[in-house]
PDB file of N, CA and C in Angstrom:
ATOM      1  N   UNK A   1     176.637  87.889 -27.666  1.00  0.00           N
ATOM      2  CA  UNK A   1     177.379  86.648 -27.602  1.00  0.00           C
ATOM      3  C   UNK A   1     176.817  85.715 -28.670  1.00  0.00           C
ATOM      4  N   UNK A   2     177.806  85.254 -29.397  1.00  0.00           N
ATOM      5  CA  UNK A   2     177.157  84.443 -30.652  1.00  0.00           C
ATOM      6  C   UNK A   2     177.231  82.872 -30.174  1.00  0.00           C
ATOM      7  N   UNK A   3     176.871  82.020 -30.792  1.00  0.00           N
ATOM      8  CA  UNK A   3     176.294  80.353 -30.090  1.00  0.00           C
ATOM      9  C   UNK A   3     177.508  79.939 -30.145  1.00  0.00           C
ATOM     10  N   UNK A   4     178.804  80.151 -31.036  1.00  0.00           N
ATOM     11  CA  UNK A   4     179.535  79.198 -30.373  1.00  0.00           C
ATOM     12  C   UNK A   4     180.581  79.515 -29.616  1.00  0.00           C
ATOM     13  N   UNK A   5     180.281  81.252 -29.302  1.00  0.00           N
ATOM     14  CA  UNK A   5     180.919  81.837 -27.772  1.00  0.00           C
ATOM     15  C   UNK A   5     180.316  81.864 -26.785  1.00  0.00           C
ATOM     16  N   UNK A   6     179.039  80.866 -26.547  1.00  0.00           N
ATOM     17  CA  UNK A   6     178.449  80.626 -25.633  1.00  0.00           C
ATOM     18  C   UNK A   6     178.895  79.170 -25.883  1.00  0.00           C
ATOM     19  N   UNK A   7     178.426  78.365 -26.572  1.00  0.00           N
ATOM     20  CA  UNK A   7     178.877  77.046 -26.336  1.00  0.00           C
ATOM     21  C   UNK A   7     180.577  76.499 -25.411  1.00  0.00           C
ATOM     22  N   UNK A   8     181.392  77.418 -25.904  1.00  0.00           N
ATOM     23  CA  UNK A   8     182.944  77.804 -25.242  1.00  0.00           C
ATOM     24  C   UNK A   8     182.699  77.962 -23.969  1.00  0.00           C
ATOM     25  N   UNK A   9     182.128  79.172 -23.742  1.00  0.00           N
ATOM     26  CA  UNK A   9     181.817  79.683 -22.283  1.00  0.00           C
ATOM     27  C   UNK A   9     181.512  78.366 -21.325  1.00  0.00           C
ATOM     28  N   UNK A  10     180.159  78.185 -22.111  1.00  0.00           N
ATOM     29  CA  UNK A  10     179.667  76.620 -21.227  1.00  0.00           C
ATOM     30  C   UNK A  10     180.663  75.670 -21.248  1.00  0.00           C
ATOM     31  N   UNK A  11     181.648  75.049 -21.994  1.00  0.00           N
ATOM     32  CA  UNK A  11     182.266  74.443 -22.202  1.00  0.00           C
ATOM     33  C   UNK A  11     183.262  74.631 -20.692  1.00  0.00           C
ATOM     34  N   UNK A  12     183.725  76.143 -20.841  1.00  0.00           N
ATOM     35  CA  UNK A  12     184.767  75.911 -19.852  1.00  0.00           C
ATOM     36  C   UNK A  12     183.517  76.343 -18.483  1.00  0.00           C
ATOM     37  N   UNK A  13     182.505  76.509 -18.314  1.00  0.00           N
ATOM     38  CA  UNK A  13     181.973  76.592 -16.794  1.00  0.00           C
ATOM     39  C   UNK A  13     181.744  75.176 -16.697  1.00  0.00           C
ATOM     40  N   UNK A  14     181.746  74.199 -17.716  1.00  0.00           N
ATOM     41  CA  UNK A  14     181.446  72.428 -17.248  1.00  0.00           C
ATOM     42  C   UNK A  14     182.918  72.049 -16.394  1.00  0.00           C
ATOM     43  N   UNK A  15     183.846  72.432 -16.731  1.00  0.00           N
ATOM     44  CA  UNK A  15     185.410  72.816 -16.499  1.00  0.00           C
ATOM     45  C   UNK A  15     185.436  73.236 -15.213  1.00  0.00           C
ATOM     46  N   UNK A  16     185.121  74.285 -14.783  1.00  0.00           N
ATOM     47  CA  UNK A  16     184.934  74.907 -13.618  1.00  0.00           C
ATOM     48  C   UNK A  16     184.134  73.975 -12.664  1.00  0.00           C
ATOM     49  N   UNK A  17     183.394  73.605 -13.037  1.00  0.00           N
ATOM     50  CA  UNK A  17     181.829  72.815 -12.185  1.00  0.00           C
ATOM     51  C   UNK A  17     182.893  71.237 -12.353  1.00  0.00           C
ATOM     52  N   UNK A  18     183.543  70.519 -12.922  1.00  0.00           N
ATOM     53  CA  UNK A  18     184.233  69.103 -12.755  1.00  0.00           C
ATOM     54  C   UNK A  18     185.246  69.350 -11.757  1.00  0.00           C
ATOM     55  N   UNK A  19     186.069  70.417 -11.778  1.00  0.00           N
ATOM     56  CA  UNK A  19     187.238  70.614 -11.140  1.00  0.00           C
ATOM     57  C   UNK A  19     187.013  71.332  -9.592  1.00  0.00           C
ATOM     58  N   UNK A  20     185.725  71.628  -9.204  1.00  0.00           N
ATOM     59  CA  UNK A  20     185.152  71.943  -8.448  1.00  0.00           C
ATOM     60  C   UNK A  20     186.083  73.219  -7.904  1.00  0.00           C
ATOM     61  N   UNK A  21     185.999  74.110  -9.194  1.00  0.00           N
ATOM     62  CA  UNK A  21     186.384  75.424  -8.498  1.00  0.00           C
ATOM     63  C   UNK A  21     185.536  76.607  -8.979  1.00  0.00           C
ATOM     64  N   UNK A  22     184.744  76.519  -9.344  1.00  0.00           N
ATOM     65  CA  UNK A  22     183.525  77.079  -9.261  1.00  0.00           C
ATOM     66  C   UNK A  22     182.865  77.791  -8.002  1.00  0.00           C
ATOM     67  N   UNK A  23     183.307  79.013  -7.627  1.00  0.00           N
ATOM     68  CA  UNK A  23     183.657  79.336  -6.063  1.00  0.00           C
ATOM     69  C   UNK A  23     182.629  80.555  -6.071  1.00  0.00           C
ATOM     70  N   UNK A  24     182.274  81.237  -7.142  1.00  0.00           N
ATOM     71  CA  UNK A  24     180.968  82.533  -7.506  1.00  0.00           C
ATOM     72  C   UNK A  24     180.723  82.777  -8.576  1.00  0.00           C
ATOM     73  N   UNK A  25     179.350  82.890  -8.689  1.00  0.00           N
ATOM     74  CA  UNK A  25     178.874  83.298  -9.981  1.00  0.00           C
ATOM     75  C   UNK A  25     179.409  84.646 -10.367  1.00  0.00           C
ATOM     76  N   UNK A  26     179.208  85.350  -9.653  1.00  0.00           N
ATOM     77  CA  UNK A  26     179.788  87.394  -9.570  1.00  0.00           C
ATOM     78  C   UNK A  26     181.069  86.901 -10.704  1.00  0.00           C
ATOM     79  N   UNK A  27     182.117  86.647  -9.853  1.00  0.00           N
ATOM     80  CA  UNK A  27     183.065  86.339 -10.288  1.00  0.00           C
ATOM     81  C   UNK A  27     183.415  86.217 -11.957  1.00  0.00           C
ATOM     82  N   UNK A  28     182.626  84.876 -12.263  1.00  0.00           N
ATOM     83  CA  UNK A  28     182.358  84.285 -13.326  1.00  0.00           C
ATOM     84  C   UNK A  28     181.546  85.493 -14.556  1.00  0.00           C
ATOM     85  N   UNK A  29     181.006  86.302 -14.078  1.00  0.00           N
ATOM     86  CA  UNK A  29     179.323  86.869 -14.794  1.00  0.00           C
ATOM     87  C   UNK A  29     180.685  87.742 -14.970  1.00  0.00           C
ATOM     88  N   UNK A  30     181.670  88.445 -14.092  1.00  0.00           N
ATOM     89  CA  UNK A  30     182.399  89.567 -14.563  1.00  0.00           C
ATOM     90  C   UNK A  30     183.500  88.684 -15.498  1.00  0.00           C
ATOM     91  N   UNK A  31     183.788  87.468 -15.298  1.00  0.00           N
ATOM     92  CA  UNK A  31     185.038  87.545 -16.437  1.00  0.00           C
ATOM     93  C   UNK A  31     184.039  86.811 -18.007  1.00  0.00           C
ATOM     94  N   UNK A  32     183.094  86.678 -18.102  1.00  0.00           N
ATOM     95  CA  UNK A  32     182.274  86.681 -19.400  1.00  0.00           C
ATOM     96  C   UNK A  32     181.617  87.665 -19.528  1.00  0.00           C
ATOM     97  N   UNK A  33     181.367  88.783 -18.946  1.00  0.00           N
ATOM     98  CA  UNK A  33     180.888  89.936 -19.458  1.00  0.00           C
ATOM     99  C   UNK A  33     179.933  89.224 -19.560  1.00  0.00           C
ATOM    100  N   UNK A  34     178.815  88.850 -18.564  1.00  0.00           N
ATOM    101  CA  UNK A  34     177.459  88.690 -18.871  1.00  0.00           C
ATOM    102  C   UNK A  34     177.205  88.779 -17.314  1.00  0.00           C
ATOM    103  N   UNK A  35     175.638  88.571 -17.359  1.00  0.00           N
ATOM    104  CA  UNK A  35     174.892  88.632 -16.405  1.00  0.00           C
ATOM    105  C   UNK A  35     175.378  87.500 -15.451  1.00  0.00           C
ATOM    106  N   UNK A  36     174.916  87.738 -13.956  1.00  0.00           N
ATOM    107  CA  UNK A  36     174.410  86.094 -13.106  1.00  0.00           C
ATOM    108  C   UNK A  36     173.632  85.401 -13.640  1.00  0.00           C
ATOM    109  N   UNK A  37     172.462  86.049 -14.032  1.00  0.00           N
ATOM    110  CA  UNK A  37     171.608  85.198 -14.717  1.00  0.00           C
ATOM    111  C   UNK A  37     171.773  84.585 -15.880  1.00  0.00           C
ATOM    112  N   UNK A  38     172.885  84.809 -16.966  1.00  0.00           N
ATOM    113  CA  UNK A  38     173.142  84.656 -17.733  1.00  0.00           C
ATOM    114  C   UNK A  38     173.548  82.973 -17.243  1.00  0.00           C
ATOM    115  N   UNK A  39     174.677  83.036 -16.464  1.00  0.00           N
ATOM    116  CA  UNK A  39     175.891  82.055 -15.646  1.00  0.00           C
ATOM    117  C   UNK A  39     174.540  80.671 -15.500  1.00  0.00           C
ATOM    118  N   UNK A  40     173.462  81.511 -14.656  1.00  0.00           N
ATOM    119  CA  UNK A  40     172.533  80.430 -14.493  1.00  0.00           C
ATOM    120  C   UNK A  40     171.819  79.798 -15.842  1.00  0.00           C
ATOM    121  N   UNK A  41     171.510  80.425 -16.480  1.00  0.00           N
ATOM    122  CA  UNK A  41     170.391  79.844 -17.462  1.00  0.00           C
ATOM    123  C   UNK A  41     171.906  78.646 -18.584  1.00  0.00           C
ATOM    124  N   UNK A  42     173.542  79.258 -18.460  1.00  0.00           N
ATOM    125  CA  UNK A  42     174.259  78.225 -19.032  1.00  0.00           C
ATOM    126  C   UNK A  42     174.275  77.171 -18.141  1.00  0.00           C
ATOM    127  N   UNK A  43     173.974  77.027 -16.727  1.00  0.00           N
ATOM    128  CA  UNK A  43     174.126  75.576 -15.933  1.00  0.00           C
ATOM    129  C   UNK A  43     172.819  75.069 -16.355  1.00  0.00           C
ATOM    130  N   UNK A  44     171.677  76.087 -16.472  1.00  0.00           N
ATOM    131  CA  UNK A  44     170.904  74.994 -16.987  1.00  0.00           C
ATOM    132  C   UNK A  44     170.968  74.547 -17.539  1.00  0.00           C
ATOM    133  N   UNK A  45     171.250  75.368 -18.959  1.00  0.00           N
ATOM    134  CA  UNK A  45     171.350  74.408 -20.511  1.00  0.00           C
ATOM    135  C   UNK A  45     172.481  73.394 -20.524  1.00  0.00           C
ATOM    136  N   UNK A  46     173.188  72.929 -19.638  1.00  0.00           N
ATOM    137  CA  UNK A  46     173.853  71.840 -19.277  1.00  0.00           C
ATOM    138  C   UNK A  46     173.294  71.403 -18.637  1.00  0.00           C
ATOM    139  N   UNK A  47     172.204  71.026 -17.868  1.00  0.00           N
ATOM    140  CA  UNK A  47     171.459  70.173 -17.464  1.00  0.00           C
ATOM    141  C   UNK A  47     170.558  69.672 -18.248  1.00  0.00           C
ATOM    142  N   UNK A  48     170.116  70.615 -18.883  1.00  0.00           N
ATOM    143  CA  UNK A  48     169.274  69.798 -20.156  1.00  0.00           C
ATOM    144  C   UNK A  48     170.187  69.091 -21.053  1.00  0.00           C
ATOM    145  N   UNK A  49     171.307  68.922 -21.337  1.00  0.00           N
ATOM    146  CA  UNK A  49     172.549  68.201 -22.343  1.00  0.00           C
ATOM    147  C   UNK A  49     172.393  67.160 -21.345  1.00  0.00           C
ATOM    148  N   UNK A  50     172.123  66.908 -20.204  1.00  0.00           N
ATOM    149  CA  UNK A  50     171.781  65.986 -19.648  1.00  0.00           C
ATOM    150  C   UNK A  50     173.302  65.462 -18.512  1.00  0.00           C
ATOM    151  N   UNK A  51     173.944  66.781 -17.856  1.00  0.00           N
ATOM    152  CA  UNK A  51     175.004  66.991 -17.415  1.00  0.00           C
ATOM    153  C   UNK A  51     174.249  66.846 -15.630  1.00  0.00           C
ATOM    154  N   UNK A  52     174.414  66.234 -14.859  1.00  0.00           N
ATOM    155  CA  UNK A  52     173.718  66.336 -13.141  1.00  0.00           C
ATOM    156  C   UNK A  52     174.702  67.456 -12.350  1.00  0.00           C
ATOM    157  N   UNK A  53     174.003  68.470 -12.456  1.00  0.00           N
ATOM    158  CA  UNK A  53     175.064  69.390 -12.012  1.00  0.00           C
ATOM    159  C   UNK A  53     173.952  69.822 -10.556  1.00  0.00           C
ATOM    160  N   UNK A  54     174.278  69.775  -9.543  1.00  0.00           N
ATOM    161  CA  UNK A  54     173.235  70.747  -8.233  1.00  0.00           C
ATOM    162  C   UNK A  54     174.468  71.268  -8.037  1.00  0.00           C
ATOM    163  N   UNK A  55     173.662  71.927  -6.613  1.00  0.00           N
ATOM    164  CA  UNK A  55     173.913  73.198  -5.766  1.00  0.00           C
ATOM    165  C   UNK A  55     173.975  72.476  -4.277  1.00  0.00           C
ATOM    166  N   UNK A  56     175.338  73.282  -3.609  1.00  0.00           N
ATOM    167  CA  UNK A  56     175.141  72.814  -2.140  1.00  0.00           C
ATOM    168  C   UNK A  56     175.145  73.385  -1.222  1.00  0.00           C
ATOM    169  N   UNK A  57     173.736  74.111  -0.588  1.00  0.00           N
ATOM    170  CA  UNK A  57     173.716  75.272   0.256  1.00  0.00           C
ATOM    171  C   UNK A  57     174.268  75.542   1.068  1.00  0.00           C
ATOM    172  N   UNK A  58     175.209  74.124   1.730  1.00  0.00           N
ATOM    173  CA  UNK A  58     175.963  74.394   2.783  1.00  0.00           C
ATOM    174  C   UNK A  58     177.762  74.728   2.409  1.00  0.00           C
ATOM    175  N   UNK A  59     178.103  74.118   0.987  1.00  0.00           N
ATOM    176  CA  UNK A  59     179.182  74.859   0.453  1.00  0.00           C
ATOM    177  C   UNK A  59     179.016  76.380  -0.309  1.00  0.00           C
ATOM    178  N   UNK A  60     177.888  76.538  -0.604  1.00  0.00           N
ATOM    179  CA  UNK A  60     177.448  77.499  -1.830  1.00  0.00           C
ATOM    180  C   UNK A  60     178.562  77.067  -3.016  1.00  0.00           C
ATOM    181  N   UNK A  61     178.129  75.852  -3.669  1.00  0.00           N
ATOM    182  CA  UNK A  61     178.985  75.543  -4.370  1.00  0.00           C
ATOM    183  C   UNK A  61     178.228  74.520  -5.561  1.00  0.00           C
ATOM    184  N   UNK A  62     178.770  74.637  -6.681  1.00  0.00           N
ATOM    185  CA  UNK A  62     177.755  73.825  -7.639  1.00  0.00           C
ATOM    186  C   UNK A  62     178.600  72.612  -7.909  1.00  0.00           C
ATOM    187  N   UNK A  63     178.579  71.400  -7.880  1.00  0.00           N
ATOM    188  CA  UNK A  63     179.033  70.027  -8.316  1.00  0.00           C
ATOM    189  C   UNK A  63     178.809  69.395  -9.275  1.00  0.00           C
ATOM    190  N   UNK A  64     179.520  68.532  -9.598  1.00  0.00           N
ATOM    191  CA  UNK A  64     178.445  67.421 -10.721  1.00  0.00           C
ATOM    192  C   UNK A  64     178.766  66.094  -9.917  1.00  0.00           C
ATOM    193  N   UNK A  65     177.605  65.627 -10.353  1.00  0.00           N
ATOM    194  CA  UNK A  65     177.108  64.685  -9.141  1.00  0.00           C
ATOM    195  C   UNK A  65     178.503  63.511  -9.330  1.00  0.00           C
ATOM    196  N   UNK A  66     178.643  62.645  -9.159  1.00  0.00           N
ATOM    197  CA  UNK A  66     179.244  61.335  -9.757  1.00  0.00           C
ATOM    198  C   UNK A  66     178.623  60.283  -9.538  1.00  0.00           C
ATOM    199  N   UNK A  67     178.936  58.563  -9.927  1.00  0.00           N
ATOM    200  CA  UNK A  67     178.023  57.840 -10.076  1.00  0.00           C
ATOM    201  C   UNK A  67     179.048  56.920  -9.100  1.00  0.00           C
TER     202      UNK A  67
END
């Protein structure tokens, strides 16, 4: 995956994570042809862009916060 088919990717999982349909990583890891872990280390690197994205154990669901 080259940086700015990852930057895309992230682009549309920020997409996924606003519109709050972001429903599994599995899911996600199979339609980018990458890992889970992959899925994770792009929410991070949107958290470091400085994006407030958690996790909600009781939805299993990732958000971005609002203010």
């Amino acid at each position: 995956m080259t940086y700015s088919e990852r930057k895309e990717k992230e682009k549309h999982l920020l997409y996924l994570i606003e519109h709050k349909m972001l429903y599994s990583l599995e899911k996600v890891a199979v339609d980018y042809d990458c890992s889970i872990k992959t899925i994770r280390r792009m929410i991070g690197s949107l958290r470091e862009e400085g994006y407030d994205i958690y996790f909600c154990r009781k939805t299993y669901n990732y958000y971005l916060k609002s203010i």
